[in-house]
N, C-alpha and C. Protein backbone atom coordinates (compact mmCIF):
# COMPACT_ATOMS: atom_id res chain seq x y z
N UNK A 1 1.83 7.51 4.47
CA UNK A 1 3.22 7.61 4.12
C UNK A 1 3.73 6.20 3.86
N UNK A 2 4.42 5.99 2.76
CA UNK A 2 4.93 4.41 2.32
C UNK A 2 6.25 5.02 2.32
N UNK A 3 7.07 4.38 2.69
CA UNK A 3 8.92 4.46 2.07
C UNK A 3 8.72 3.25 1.56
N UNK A 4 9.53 3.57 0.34
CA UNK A 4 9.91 2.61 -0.70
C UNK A 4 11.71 2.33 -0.39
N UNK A 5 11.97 1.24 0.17
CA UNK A 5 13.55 1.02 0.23
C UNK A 5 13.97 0.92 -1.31
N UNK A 6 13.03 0.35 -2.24
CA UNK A 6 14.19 0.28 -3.56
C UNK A 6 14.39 1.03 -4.71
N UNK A 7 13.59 1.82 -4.51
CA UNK A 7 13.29 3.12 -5.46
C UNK A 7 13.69 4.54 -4.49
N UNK A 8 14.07 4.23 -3.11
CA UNK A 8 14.40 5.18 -2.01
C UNK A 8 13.80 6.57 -2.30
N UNK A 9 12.33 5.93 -2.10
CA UNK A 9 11.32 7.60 -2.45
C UNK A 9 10.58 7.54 -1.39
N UNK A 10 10.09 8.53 -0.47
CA UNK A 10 9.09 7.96 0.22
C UNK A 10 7.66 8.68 -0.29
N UNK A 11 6.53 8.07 -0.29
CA UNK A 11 5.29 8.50 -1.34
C UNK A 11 4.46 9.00 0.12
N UNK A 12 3.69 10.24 -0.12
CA UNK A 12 3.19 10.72 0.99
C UNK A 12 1.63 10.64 0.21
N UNK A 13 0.66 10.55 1.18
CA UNK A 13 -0.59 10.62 0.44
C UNK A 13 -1.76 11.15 1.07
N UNK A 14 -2.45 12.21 0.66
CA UNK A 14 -3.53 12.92 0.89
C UNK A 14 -4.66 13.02 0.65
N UNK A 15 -5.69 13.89 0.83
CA UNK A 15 -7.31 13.91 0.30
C UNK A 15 -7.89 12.57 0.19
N UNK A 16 -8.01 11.76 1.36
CA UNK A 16 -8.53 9.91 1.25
C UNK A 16 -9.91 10.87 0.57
N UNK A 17 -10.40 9.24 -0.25
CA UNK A 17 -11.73 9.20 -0.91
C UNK A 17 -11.91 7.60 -0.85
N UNK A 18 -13.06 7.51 -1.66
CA UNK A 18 -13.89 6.46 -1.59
C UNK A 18 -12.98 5.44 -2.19
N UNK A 19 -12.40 5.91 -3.71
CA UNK A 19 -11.75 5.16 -4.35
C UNK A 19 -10.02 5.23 -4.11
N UNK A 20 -9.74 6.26 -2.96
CA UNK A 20 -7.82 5.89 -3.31
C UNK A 20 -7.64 7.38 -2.56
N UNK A 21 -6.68 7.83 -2.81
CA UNK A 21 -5.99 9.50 -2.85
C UNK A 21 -6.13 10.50 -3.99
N UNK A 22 -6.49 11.38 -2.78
CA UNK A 22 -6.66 12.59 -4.43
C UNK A 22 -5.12 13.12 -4.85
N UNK A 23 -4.33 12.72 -3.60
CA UNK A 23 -2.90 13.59 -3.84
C UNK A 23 -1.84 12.41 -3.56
N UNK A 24 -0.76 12.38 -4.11
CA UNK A 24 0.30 11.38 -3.81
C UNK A 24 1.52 12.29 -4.18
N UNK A 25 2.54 12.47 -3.63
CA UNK A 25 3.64 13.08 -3.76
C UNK A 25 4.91 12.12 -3.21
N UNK A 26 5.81 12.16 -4.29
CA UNK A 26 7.07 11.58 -3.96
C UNK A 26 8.11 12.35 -3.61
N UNK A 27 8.89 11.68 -2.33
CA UNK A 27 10.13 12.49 -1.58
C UNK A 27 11.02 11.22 -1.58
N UNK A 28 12.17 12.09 -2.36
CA UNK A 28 13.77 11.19 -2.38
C UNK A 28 14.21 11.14 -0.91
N UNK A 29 14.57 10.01 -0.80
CA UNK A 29 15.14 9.94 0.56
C UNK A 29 16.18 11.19 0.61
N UNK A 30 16.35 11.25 1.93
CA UNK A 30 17.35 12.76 2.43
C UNK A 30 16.99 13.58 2.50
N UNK A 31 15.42 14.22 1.91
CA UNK A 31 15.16 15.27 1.84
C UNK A 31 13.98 14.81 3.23
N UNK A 32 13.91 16.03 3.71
CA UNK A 32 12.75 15.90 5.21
C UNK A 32 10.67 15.77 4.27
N UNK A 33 10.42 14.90 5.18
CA UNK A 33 8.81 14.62 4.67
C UNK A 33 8.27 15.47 6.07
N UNK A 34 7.64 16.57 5.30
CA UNK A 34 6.81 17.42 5.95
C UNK A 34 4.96 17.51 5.96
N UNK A 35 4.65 17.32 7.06
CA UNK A 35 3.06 17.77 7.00
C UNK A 35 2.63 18.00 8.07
N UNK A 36 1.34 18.56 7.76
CA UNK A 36 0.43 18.85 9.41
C UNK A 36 -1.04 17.63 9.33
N UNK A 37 -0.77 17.74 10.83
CA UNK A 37 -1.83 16.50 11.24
C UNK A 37 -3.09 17.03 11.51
N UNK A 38 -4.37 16.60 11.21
CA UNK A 38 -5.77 17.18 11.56
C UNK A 38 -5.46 18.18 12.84
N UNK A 39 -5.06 17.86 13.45
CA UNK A 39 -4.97 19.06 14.69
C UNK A 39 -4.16 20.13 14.78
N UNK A 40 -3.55 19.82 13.85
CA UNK A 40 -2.53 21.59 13.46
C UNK A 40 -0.88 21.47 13.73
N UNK A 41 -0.92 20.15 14.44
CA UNK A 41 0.80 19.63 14.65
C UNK A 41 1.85 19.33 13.44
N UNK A 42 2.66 19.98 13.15
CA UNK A 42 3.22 19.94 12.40
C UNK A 42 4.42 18.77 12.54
N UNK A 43 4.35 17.66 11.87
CA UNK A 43 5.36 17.02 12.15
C UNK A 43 6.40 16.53 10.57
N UNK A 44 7.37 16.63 11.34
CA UNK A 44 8.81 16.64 10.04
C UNK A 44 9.40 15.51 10.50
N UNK A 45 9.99 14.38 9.08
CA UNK A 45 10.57 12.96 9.55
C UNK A 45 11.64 13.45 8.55
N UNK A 46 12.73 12.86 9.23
CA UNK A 46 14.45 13.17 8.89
C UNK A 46 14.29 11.35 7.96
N UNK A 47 14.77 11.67 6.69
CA UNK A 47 14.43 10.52 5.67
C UNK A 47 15.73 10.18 5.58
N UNK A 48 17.08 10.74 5.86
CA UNK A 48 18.39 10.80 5.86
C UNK A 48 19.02 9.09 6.34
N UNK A 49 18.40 8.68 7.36
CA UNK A 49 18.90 7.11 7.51
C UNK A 49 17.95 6.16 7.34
N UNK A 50 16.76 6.62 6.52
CA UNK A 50 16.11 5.09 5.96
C UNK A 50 16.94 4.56 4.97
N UNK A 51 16.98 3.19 5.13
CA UNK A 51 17.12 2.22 4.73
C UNK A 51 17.32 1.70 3.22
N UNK A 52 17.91 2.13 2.48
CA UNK A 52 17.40 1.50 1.08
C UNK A 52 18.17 0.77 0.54
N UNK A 53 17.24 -0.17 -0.54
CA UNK A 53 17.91 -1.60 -1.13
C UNK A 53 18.17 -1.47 -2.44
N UNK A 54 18.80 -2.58 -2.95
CA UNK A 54 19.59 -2.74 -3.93
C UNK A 54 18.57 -3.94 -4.94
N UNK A 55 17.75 -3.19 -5.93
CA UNK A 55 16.80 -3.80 -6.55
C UNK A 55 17.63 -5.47 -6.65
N UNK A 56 18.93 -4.92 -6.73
CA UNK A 56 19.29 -7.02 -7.02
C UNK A 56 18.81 -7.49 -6.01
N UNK A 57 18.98 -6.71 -4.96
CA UNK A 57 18.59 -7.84 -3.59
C UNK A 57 19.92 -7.86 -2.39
N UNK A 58 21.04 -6.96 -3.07
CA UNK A 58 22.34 -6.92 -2.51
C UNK A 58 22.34 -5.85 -1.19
């Protein structure tokens, strides 16, 4: 999972391989980033107060 503060997306990423991810999916901040963990735990992150910047830098 990367959050991007200046593009306020956070990029989730799946299926590791040799060379990278087979899957990458982008979530706009505010909306909840959902997945399950190798063991079946489902965990949900509230994206609602990350952080995001102002490509000027402001």
């Amino acid at each position: 999972m990367i959050a991007d503060p200046f593009k306020a997306v956070v990029t989730l990423l799946s299926e590791p391989h040799a060379s990278g991810y087979g899957r990458a999916v982008e979530i706009p901040y505010g909306e909840p980033v959902v997945f399950t963990l190798a063991i079946g735990e489902r965990v949900e992150i509230d994206t609602r107060t990350f952080p995001a910047r102002d490509v000027g830098g402001a």
